[in-house]
PDB file of N, CA and C in Angstrom:
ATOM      1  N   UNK A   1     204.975 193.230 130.796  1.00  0.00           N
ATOM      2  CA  UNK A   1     205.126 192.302 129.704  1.00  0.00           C
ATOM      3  C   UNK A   1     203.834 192.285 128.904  1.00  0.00           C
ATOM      4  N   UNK A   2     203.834 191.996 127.615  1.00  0.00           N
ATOM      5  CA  UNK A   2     203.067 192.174 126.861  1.00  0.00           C
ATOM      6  C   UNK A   2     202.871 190.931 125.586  1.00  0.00           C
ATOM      7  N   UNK A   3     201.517 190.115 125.939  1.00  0.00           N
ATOM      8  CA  UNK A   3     202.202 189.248 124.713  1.00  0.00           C
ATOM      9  C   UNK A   3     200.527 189.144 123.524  1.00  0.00           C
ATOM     10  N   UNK A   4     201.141 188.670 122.369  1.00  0.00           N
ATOM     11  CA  UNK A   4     199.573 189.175 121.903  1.00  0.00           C
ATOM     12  C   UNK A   4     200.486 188.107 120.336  1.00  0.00           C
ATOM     13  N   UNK A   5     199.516 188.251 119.556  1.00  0.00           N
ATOM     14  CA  UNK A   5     199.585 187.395 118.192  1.00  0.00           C
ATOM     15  C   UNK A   5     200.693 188.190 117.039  1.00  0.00           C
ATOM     16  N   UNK A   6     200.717 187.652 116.572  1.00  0.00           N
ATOM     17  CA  UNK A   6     202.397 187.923 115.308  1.00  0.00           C
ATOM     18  C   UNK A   6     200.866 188.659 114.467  1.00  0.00           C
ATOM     19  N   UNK A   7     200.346 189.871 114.580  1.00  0.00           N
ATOM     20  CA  UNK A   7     199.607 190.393 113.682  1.00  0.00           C
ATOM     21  C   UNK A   7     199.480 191.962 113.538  1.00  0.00           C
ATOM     22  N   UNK A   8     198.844 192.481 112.207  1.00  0.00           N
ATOM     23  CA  UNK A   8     199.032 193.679 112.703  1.00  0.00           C
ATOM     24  C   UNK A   8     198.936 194.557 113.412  1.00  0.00           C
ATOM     25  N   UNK A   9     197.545 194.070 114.152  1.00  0.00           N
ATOM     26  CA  UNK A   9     196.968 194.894 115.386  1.00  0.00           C
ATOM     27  C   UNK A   9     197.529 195.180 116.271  1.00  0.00           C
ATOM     28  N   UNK A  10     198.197 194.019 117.244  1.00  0.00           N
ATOM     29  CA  UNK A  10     199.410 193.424 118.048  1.00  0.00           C
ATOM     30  C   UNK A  10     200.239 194.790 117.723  1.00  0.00           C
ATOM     31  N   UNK A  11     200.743 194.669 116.710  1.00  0.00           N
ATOM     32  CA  UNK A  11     202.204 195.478 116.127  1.00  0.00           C
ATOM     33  C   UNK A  11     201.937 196.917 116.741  1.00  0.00           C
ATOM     34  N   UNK A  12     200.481 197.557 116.233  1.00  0.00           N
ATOM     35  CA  UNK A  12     200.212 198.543 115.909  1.00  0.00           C
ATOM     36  C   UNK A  12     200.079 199.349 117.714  1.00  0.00           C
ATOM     37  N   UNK A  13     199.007 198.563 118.259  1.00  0.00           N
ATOM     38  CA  UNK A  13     198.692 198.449 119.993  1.00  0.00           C
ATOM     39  C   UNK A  13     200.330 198.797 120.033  1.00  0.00           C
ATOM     40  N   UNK A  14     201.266 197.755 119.910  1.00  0.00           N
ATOM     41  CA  UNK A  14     202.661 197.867 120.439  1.00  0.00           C
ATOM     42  C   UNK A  14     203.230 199.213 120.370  1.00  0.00           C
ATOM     43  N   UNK A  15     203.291 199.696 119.295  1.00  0.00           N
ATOM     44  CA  UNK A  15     204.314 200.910 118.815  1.00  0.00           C
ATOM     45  C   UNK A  15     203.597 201.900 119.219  1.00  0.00           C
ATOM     46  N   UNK A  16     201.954 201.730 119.019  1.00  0.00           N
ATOM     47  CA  UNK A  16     201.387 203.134 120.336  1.00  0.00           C
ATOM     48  C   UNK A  16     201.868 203.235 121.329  1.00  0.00           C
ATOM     49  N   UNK A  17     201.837 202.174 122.286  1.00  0.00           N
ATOM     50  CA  UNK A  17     202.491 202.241 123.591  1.00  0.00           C
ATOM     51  C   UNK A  17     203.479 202.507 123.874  1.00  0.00           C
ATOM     52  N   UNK A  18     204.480 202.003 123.042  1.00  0.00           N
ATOM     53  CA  UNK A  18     205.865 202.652 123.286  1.00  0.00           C
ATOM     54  C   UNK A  18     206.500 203.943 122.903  1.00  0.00           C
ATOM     55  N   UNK A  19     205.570 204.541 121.454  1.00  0.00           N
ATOM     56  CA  UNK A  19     206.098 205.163 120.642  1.00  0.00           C
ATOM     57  C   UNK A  19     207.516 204.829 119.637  1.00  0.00           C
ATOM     58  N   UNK A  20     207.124 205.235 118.694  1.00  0.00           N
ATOM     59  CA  UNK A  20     208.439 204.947 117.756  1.00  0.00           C
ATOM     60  C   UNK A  20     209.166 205.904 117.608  1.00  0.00           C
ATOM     61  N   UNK A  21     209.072 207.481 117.658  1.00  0.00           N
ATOM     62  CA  UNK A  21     210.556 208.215 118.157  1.00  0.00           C
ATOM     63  C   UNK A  21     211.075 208.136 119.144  1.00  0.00           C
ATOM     64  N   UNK A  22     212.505 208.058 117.934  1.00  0.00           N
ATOM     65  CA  UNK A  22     213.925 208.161 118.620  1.00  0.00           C
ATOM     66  C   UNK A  22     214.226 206.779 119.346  1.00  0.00           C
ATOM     67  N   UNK A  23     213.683 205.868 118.630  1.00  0.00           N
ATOM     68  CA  UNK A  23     213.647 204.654 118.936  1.00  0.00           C
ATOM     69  C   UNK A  23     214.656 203.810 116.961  1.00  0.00           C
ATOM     70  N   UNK A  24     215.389 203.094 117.286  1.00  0.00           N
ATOM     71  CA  UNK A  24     215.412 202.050 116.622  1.00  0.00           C
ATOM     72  C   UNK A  24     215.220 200.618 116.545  1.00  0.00           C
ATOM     73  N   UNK A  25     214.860 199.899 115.419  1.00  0.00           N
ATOM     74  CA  UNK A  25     213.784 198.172 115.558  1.00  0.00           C
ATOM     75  C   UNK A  25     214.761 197.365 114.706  1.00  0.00           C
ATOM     76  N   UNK A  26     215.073 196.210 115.649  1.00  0.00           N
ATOM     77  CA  UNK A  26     215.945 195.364 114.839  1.00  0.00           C
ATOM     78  C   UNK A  26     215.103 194.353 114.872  1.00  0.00           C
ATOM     79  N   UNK A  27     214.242 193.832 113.579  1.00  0.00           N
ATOM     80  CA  UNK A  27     213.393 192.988 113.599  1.00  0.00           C
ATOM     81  C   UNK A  27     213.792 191.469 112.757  1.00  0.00           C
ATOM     82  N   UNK A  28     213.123 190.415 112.534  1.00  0.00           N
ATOM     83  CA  UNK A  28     212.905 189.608 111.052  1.00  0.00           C
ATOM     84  C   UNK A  28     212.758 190.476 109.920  1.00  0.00           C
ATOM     85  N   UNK A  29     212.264 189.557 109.083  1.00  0.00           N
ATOM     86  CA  UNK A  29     211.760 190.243 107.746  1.00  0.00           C
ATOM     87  C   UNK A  29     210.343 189.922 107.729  1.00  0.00           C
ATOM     88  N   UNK A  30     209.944 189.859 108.643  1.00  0.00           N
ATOM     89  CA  UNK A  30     208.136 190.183 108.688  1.00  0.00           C
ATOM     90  C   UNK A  30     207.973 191.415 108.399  1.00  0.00           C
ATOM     91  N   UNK A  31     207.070 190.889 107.100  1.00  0.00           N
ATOM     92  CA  UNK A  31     206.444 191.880 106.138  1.00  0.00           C
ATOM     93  C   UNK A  31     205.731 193.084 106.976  1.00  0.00           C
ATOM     94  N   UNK A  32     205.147 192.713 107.986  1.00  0.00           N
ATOM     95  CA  UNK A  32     204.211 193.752 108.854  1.00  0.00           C
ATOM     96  C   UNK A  32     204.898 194.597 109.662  1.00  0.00           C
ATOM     97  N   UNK A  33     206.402 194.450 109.305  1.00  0.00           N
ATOM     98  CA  UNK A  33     207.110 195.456 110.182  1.00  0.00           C
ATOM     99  C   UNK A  33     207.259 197.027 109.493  1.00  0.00           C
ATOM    100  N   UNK A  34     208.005 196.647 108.238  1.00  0.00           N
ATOM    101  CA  UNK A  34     207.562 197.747 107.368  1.00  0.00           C
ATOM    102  C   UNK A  34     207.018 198.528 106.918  1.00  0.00           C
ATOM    103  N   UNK A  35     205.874 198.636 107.100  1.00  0.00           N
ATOM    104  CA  UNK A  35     204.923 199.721 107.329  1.00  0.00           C
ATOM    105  C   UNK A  35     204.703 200.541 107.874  1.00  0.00           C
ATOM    106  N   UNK A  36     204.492 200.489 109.332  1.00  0.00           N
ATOM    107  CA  UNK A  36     204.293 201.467 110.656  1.00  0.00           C
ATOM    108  C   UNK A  36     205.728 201.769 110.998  1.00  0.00           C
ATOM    109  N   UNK A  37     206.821 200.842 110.749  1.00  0.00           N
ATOM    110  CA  UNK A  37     207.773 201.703 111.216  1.00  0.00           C
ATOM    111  C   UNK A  37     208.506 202.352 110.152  1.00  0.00           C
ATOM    112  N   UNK A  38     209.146 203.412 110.520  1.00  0.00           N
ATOM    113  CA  UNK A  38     209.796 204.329 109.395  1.00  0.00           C
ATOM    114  C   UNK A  38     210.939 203.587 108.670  1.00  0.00           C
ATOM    115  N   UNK A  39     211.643 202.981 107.522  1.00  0.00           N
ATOM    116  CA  UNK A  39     212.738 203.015 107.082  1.00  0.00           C
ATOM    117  C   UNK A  39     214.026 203.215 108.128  1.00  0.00           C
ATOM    118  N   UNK A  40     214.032 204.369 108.287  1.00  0.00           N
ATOM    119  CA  UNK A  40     215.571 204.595 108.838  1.00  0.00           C
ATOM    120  C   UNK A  40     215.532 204.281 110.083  1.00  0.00           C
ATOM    121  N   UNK A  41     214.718 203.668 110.629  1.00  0.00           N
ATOM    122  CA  UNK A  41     214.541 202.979 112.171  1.00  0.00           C
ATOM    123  C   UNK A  41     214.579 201.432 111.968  1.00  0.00           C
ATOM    124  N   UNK A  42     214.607 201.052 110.925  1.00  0.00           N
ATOM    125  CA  UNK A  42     214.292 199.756 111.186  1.00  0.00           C
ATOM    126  C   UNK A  42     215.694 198.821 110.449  1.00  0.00           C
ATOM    127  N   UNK A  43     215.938 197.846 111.421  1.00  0.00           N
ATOM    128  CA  UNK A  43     216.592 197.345 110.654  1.00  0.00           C
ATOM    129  C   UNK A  43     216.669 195.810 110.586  1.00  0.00           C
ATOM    130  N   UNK A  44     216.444 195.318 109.531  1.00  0.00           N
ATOM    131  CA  UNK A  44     216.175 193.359 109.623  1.00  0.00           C
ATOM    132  C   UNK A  44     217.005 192.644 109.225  1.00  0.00           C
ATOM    133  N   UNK A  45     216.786 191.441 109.417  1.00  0.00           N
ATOM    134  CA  UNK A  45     217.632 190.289 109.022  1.00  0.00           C
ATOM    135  C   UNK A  45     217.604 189.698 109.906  1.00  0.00           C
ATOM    136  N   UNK A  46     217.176 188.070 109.946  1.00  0.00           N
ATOM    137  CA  UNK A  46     217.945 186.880 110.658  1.00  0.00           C
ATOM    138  C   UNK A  46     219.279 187.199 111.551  1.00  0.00           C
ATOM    139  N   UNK A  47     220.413 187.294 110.556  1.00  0.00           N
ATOM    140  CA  UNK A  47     221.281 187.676 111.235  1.00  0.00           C
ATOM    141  C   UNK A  47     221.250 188.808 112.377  1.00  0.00           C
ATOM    142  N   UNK A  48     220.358 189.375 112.530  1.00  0.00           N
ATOM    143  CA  UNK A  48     220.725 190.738 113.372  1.00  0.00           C
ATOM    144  C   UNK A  48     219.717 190.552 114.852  1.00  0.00           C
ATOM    145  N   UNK A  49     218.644 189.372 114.816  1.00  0.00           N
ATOM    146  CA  UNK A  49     218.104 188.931 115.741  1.00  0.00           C
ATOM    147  C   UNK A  49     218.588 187.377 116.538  1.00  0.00           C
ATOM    148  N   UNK A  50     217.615 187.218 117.418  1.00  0.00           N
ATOM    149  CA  UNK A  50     218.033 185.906 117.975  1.00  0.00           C
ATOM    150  C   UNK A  50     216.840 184.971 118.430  1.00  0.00           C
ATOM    151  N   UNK A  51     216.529 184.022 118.278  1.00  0.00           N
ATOM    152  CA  UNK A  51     215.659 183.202 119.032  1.00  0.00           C
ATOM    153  C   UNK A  51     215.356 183.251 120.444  1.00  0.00           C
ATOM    154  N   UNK A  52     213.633 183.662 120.828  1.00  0.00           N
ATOM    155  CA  UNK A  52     213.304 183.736 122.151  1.00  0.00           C
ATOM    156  C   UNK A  52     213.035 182.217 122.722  1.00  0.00           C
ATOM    157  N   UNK A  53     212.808 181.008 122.045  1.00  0.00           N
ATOM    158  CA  UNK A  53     212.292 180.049 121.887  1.00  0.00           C
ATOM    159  C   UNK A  53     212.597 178.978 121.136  1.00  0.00           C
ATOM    160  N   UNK A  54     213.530 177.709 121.345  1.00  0.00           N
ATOM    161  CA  UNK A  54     213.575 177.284 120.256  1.00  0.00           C
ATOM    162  C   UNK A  54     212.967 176.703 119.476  1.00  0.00           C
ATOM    163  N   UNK A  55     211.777 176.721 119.344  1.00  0.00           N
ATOM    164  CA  UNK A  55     210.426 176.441 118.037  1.00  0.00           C
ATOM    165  C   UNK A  55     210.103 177.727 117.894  1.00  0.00           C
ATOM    166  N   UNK A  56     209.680 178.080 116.282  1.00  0.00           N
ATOM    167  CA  UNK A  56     208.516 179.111 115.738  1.00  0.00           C
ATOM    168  C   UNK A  56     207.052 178.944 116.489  1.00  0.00           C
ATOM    169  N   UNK A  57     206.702 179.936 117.393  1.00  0.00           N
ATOM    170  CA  UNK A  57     205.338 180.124 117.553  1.00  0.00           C
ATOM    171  C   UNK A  57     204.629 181.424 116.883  1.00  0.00           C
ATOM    172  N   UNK A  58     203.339 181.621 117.068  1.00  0.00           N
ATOM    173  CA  UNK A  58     202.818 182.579 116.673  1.00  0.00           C
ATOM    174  C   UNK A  58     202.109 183.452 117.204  1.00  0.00           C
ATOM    175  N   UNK A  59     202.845 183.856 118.656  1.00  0.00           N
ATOM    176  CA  UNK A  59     202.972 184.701 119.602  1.00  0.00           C
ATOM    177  C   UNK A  59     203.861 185.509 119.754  1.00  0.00           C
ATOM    178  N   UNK A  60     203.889 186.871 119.999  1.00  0.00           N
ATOM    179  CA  UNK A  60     204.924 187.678 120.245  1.00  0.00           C
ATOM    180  C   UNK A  60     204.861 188.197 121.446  1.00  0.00           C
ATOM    181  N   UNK A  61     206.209 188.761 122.345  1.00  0.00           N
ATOM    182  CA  UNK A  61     206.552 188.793 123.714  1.00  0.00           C
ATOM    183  C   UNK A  61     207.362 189.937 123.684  1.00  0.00           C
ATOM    184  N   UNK A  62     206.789 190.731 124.342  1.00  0.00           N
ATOM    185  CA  UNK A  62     207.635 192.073 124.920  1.00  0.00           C
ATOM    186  C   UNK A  62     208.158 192.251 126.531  1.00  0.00           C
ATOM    187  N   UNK A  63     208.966 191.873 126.909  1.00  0.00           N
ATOM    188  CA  UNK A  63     209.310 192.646 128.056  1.00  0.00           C
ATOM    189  C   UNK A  63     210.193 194.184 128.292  1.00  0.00           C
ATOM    190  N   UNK A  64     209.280 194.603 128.661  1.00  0.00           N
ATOM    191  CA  UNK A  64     209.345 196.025 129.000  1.00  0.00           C
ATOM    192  C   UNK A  64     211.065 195.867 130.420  1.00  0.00           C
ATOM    193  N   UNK A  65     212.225 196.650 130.579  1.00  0.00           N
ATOM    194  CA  UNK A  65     212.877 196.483 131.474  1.00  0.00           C
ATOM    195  C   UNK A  65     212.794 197.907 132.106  1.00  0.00           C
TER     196      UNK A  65
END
């Protein structure tokens, strides 16, 4: 598990580790997603995610399965 700040660094650390081929990202519409990941991998909207929490924090949480 991996948890670290809603920032770009965070993001960036993240997608090293995992790598982003052959991977697809169903994210928000945080602006900082768009960048590092390619277009045709990514795909956003509210609708297409779900709440880990029910309050907004400004921490992000990966569990690895």
């Amino acid at each position: 598990m991996k948890i670290g700040k809603r920032n770009h660094r965070t993001l960036k650390e993240f997608l090293e580790e995992i790598g982003i081929k052959g991977r697809d990202f169903v994210t928000d519409n945080y602006d900082g997603f768009h960048k590092p990941i390619p277009k045709k991998q990514l795909f956003t909207g509210k609708d297409l995610t779900f709440p880990i929490v029910g309050q907004q924090f400004d921490e992000a949480l990966f569990v690895e399965t």
